[in-house]
C-alpha atoms as a PDB file:
ATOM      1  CA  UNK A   1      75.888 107.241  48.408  1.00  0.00           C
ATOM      2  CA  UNK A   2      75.366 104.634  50.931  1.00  0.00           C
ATOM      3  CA  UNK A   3      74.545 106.226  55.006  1.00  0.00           C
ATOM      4  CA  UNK A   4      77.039 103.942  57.052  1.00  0.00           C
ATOM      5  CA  UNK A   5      76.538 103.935  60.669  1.00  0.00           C
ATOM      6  CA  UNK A   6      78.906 102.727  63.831  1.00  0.00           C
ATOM      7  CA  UNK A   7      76.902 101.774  66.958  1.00  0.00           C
ATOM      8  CA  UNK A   8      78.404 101.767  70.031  1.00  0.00           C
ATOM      9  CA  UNK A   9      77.704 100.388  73.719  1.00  0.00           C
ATOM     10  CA  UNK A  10      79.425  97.947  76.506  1.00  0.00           C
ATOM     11  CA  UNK A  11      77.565  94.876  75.575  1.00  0.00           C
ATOM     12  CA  UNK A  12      77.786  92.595  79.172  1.00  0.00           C
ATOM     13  CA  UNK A  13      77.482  89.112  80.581  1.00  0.00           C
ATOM     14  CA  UNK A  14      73.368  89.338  79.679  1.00  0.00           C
ATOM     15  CA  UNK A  15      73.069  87.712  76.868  1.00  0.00           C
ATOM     16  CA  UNK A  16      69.581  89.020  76.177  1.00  0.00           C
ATOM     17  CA  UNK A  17      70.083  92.454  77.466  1.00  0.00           C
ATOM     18  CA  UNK A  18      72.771  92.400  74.477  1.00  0.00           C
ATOM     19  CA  UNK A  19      70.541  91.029  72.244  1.00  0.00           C
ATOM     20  CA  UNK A  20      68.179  93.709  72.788  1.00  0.00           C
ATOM     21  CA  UNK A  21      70.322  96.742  72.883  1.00  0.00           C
ATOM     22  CA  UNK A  22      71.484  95.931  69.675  1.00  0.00           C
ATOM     23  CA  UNK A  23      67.803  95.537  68.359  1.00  0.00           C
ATOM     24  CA  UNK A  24      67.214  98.849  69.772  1.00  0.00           C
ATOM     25  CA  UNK A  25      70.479 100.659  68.246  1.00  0.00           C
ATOM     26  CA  UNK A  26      69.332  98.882  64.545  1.00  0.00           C
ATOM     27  CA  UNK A  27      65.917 100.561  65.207  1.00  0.00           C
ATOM     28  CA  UNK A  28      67.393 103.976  65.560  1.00  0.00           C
ATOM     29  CA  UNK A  29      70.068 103.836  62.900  1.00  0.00           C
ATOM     30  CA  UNK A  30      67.399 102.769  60.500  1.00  0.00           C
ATOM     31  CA  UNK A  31      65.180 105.339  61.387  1.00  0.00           C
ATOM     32  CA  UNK A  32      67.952 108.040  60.635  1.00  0.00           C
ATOM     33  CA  UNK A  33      68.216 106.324  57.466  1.00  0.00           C
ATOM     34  CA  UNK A  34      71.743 103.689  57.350  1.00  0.00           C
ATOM     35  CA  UNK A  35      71.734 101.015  55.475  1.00  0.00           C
ATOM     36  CA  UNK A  36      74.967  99.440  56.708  1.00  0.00           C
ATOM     37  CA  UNK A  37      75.023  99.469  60.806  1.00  0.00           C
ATOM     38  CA  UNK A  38      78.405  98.340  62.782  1.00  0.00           C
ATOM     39  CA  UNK A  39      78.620  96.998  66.157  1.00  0.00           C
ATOM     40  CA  UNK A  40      81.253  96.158  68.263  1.00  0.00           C
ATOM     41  CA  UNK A  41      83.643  92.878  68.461  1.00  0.00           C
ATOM     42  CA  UNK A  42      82.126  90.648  71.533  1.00  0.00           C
ATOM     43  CA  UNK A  43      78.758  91.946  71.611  1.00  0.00           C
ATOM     44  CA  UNK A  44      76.865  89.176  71.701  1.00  0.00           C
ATOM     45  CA  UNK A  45      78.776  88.380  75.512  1.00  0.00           C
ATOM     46  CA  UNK A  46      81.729  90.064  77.343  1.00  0.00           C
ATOM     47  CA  UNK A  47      82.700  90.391  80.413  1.00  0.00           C
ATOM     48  CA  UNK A  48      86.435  91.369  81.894  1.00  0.00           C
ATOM     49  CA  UNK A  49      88.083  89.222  82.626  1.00  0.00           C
ATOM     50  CA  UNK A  50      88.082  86.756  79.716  1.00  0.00           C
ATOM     51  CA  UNK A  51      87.948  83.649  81.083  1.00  0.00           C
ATOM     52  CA  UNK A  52      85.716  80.334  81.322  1.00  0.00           C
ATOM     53  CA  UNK A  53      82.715  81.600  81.330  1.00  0.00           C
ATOM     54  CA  UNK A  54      82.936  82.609  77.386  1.00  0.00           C
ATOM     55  CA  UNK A  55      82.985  79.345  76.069  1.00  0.00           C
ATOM     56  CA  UNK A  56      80.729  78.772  78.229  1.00  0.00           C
ATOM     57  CA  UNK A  57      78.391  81.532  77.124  1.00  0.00           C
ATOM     58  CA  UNK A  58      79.418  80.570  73.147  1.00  0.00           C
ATOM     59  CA  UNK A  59      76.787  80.436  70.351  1.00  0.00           C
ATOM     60  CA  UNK A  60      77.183  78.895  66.792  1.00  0.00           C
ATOM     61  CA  UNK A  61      76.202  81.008  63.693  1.00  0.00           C
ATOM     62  CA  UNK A  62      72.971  79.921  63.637  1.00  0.00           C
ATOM     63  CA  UNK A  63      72.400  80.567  67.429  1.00  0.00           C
ATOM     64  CA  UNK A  64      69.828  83.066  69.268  1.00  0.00           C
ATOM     65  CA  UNK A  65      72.124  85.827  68.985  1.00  0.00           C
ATOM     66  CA  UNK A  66      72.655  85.772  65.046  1.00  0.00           C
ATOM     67  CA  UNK A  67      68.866  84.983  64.547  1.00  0.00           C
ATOM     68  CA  UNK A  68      68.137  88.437  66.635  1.00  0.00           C
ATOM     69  CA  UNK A  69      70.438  90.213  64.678  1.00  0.00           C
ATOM     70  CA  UNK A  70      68.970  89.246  61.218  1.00  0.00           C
ATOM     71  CA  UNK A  71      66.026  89.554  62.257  1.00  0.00           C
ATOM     72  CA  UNK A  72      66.385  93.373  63.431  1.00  0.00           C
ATOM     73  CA  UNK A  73      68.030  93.834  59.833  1.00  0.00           C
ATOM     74  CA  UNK A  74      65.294  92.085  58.038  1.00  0.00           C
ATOM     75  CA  UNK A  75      62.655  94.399  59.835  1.00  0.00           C
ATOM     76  CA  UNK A  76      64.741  97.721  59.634  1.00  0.00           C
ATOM     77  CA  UNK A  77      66.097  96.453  55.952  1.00  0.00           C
ATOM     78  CA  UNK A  78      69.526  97.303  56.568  1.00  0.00           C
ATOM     79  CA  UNK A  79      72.809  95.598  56.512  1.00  0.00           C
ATOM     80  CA  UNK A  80      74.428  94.838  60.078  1.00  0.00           C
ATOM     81  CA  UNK A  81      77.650  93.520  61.813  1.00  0.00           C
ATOM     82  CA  UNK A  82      78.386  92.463  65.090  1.00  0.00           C
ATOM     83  CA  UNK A  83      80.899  90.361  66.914  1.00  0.00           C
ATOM     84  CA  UNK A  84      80.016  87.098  68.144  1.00  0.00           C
ATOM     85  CA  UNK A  85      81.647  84.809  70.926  1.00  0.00           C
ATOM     86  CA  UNK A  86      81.494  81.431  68.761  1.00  0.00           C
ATOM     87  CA  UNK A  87      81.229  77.895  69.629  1.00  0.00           C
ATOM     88  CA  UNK A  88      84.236  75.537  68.509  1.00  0.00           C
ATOM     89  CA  UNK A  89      85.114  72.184  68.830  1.00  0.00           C
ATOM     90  CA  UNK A  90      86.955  72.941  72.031  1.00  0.00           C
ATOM     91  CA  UNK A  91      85.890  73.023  75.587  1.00  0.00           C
ATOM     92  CA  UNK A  92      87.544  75.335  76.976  1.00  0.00           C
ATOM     93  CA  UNK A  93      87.780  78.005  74.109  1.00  0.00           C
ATOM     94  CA  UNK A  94      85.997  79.723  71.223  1.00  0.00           C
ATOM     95  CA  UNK A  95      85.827  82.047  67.931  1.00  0.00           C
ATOM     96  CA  UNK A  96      85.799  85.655  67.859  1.00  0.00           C
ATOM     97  CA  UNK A  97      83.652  86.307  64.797  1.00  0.00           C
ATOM     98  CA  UNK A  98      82.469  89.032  62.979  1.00  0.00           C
ATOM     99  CA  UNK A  99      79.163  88.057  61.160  1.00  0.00           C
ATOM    100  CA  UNK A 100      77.294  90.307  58.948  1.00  0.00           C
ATOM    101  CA  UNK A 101      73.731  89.867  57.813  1.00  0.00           C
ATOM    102  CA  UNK A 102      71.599  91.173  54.480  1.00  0.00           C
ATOM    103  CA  UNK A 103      68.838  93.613  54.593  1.00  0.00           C
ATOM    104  CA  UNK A 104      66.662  90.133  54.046  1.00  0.00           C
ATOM    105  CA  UNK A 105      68.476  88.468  56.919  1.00  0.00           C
ATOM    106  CA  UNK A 106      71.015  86.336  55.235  1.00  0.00           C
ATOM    107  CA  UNK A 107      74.512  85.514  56.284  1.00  0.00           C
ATOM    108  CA  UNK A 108      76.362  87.375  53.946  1.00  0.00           C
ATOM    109  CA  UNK A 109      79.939  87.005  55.519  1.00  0.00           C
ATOM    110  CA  UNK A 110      81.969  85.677  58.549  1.00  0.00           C
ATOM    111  CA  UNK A 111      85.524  86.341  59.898  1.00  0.00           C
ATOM    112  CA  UNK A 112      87.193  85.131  62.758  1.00  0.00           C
ATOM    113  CA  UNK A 113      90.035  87.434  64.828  1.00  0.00           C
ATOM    114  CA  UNK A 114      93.348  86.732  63.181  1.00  0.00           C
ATOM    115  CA  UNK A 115      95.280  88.613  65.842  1.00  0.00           C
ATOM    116  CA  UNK A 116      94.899  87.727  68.996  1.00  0.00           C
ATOM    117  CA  UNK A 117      95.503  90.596  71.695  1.00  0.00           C
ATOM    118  CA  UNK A 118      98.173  89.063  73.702  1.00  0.00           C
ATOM    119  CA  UNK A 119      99.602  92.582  74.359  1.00  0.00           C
ATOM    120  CA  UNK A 120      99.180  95.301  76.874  1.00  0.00           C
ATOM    121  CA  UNK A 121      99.369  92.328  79.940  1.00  0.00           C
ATOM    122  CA  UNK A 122      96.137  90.765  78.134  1.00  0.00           C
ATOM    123  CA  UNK A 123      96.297  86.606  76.853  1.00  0.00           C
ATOM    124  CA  UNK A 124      93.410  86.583  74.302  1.00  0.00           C
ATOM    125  CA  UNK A 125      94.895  83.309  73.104  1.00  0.00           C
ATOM    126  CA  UNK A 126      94.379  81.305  76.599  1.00  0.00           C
ATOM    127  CA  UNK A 127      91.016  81.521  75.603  1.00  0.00           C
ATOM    128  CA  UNK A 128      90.177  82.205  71.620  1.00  0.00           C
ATOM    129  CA  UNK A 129      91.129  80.000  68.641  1.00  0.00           C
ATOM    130  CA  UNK A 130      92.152  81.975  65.819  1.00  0.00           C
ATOM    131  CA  UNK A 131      90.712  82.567  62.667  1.00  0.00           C
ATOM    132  CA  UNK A 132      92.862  81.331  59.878  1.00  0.00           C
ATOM    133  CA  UNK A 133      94.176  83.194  57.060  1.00  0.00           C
ATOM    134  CA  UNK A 134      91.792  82.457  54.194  1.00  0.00           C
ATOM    135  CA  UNK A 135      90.835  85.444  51.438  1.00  0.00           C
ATOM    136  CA  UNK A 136      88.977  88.274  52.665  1.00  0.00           C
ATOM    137  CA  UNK A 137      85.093  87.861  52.708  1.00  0.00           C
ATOM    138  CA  UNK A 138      83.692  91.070  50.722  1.00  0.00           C
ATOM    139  CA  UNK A 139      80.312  91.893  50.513  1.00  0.00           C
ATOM    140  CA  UNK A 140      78.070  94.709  48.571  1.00  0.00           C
ATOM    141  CA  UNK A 141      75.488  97.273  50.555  1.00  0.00           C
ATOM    142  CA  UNK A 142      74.164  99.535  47.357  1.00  0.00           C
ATOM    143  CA  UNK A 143      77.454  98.913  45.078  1.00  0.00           C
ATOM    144  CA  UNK A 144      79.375  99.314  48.465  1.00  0.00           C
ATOM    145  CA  UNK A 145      81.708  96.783  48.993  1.00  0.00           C
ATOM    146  CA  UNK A 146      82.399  96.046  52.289  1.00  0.00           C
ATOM    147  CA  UNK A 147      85.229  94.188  54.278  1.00  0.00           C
ATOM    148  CA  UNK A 148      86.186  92.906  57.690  1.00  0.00           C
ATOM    149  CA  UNK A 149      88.347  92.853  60.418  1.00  0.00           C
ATOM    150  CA  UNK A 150      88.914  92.893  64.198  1.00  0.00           C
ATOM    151  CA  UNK A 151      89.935  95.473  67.059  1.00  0.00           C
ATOM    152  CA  UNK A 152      93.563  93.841  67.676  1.00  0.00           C
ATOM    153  CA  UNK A 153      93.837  93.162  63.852  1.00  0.00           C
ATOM    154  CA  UNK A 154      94.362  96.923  63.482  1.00  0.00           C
ATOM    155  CA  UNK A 155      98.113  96.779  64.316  1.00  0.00           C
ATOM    156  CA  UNK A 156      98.679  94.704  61.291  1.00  0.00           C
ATOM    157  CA  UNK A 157      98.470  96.828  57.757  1.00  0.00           C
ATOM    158  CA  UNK A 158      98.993  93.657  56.248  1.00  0.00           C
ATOM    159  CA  UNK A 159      95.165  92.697  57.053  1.00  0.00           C
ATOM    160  CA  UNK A 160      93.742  95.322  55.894  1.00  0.00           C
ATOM    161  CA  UNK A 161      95.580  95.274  52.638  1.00  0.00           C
ATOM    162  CA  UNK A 162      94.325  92.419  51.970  1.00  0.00           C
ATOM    163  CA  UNK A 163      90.845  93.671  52.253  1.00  0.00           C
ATOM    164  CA  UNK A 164      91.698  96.425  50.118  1.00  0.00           C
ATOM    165  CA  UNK A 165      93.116  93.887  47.245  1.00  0.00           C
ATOM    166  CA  UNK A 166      89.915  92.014  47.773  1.00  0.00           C
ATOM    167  CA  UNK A 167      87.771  95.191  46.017  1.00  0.00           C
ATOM    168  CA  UNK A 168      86.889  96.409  49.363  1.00  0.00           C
ATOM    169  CA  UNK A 169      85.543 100.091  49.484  1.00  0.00           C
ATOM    170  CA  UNK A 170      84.855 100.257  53.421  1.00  0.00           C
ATOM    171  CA  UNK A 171      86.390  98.458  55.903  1.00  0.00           C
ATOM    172  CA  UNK A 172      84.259  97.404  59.151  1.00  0.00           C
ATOM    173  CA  UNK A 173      86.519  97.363  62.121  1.00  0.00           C
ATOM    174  CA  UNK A 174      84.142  96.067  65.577  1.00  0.00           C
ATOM    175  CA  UNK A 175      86.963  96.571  68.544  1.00  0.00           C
ATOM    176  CA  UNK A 176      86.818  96.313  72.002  1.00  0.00           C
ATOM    177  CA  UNK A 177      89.976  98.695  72.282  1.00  0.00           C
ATOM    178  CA  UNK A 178      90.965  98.384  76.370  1.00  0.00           C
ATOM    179  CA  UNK A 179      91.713 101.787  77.877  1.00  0.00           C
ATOM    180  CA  UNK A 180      95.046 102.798  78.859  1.00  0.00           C
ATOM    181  CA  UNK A 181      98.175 104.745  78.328  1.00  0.00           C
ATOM    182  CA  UNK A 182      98.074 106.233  74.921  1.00  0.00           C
ATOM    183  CA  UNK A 183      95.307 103.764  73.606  1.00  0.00           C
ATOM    184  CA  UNK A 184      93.085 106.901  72.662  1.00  0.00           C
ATOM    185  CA  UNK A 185      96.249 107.732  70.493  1.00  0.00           C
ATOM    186  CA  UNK A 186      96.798 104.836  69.048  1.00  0.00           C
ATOM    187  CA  UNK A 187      93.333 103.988  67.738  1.00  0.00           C
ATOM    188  CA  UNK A 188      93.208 107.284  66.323  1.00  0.00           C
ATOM    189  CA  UNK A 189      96.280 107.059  64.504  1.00  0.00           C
ATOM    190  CA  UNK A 190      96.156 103.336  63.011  1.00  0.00           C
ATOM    191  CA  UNK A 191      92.358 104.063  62.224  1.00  0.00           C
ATOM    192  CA  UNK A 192      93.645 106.715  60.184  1.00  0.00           C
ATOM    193  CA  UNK A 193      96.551 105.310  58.795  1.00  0.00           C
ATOM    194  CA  UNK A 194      94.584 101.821  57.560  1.00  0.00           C
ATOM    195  CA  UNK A 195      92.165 104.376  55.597  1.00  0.00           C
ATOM    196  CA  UNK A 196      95.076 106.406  54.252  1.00  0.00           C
ATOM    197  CA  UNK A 197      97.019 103.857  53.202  1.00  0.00           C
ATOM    198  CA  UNK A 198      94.752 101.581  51.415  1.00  0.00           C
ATOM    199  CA  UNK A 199      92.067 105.134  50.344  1.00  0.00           C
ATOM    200  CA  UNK A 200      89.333 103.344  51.569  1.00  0.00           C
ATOM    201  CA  UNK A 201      86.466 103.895  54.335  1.00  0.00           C
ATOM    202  CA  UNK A 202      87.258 102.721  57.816  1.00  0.00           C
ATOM    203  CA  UNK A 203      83.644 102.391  60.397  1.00  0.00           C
ATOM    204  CA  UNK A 204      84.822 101.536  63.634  1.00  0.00           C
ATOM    205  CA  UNK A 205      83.122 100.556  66.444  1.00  0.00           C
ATOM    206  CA  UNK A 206      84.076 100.612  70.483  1.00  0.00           C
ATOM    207  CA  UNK A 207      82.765  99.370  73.210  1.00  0.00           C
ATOM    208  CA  UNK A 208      81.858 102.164  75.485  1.00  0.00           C
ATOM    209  CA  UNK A 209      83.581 103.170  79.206  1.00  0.00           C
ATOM    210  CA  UNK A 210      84.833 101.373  81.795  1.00  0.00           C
ATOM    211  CA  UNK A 211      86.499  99.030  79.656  1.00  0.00           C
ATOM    212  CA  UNK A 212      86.564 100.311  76.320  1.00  0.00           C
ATOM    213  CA  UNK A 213      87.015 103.876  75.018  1.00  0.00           C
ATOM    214  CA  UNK A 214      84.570 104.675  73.087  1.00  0.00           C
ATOM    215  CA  UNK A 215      85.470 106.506  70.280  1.00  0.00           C
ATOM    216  CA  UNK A 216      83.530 104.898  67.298  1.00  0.00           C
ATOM    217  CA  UNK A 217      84.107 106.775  64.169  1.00  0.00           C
ATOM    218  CA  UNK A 218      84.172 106.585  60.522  1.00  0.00           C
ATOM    219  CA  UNK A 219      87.181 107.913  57.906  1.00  0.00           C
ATOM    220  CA  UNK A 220      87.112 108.747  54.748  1.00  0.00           C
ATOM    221  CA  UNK A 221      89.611 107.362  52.233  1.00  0.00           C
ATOM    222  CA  UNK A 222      91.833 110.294  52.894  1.00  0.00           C
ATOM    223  CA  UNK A 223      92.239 109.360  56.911  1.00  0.00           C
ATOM    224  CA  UNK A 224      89.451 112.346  57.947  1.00  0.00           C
ATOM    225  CA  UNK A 225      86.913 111.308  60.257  1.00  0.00           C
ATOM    226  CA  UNK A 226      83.409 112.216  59.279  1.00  0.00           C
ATOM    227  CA  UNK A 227      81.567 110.936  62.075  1.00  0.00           C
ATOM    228  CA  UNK A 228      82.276 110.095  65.363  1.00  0.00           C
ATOM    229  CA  UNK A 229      80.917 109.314  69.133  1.00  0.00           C
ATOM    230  CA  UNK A 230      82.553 110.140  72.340  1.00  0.00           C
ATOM    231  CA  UNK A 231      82.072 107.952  75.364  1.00  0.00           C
ATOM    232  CA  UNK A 232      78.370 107.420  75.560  1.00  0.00           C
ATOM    233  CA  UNK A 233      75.771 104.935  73.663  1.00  0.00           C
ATOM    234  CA  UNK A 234      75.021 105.736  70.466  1.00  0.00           C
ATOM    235  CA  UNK A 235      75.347 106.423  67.045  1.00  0.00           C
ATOM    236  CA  UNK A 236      77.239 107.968  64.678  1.00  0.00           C
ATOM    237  CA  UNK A 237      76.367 108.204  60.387  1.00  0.00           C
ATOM    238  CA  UNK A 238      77.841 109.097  57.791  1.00  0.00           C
ATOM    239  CA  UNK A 239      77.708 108.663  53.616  1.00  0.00           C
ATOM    240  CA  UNK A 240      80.334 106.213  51.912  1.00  0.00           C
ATOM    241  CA  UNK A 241      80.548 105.993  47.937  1.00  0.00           C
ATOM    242  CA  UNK A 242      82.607 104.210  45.705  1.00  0.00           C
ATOM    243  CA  UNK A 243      83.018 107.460  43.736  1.00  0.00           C
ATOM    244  CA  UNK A 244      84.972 108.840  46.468  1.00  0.00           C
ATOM    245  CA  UNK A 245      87.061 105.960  46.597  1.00  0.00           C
ATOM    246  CA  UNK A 246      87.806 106.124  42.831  1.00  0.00           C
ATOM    247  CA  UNK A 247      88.292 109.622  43.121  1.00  0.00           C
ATOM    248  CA  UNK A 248      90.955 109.634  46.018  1.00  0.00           C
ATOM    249  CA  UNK A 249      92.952 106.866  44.028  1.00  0.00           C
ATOM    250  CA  UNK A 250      93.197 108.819  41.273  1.00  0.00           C
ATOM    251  CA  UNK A 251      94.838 111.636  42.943  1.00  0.00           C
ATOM    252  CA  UNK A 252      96.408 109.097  45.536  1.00  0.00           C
ATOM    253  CA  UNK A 253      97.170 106.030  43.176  1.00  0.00           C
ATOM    254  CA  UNK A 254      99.374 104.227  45.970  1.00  0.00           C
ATOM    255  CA  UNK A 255      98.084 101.072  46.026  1.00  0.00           C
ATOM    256  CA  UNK A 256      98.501 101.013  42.164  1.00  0.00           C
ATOM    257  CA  UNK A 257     102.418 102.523  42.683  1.00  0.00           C
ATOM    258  CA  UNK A 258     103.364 100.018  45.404  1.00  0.00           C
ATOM    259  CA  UNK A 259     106.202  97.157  44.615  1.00  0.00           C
ATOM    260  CA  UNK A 260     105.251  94.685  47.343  1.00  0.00           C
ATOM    261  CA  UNK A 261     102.400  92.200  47.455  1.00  0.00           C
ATOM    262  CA  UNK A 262     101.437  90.889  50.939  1.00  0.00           C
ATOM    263  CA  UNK A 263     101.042  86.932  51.981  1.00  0.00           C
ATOM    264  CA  UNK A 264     100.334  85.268  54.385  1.00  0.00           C
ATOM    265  CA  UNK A 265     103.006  83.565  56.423  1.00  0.00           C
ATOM    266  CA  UNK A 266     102.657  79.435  56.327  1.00  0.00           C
ATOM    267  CA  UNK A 267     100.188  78.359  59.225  1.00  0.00           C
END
């Protein structure tokens, strides 16, 4: 068994203030034990509107924000994702990446936002470059293996079934899910559905009220959530094996059964 835990909070235009609240939520899922901690999709920076000011506020992978996130996971010795607002080559613009770092510190995987929210009344894309289509970075926490993707991304099965043909047992889904009409509903139901159809663990992490909804759980590989948060900071845990994943595809073999492979579309 490997404790997974999903951390949320409403990370803000402070770049150290985020820096340390995320130190401080590594420091308390590590004392209850995780070894894999998620955090939400622009926590290194956000602030609503997106606009200027991101690029602006942009750090590359090697920046102060990554370095204070493996080096909370290097003290703690546990595994840890966050979002990060990402320099590019453009002015104007940046990456939103999901890094993840070892129990020793090390960059063990990156992935940029395929999906870009321009839905809702929201233009993600004036703003972000997107993250190309490339395989599925997987990674192993205790025999765990672990997979990425990002808020938005979750209203395309096609991305996580990828993850799920790349030997992922867990996927690691760091949102900031907007609140609005029916957006409780529909993170509920597509968090489910991505772990039901694929029988694999889903850890999702929110950003917390005004913005976000809060709302960070984790599924099992048959779609039940086994630990959750409502609309406050905090954290959630719960235990993810392999075993379990092995054991719902054997009652549940639909990924073997299924006649369609899924590819991306030419970029």
């Amino acid at each position: 068994m490997t404790l997974v835990a999903v951390a949320q909070f409403t990370p803000t235009d402070d770049r150290v203030h985020n820096r340390d609240i995320v130190a401080g939520l590594v420091a308390v899922a590590a004392e209850r034990g995780a070894r894999l901690v998620v955090f939400p999709e622009y926590a290194s920076y956000f602030t609503d509107p997106l606009g200027p000011s991101f690029a602006r506020n942009a750090e590359p992978l090697d920046g102060e924000f990554v370095g204070a996130l493996a080096a909370a996971a290097r003290e703690h010795g546990l595994y840890a994702i966050a979002g990060l607002v990402e320099q590019t080559g453009e002015r104007h613009r940046f990456a939103n990446t999901l890094v993840a770092v070892s129990d020793t510190g090390e960059t063990v995987a990156t992935y940029r936002k395929q999906h870009l929210y321009d839905a809702f009344g929201a233009r993600e894309s004036e703003w972000v470059v997107p993250g190309d289509t490339a395989m599925p970075q997987v990674f192993e926490v205790d025999g765990l293996r672990v997979g990425m993707q990002t808020c938005y991304d979750l209203r395309f099965p096609e991305v996580t079934r990828r993850i799920a043909d790349a030997g992922a047992d867990l996927v690691a889904i760091p949102a900031e899910w907007v609140r609005g009409p029916l957006k409780e509903h529909h993170w509920a139901t597509l968090l489910a559905a991505r772990a039901i159809e694929n029988t694999l663990y889903v850890a999702a992490a929110d950003h917390t009220p005004p913005i976000g909804i809060g709302a960070s759980s984790i599924l099992d590989p048959m779609g039940v959530a086994i630990a959750g948060l409502a609309e406050t900071t905090g954290v959630a845990m719960a235990d993810a094996s392999p075993e379990r994943v092995r054991q719902v595809r054997e009652r549940n073999p639909a990924l073997a059964l299924r006649r369609y492979r899924v590819e991306p579309l030419a970029e």
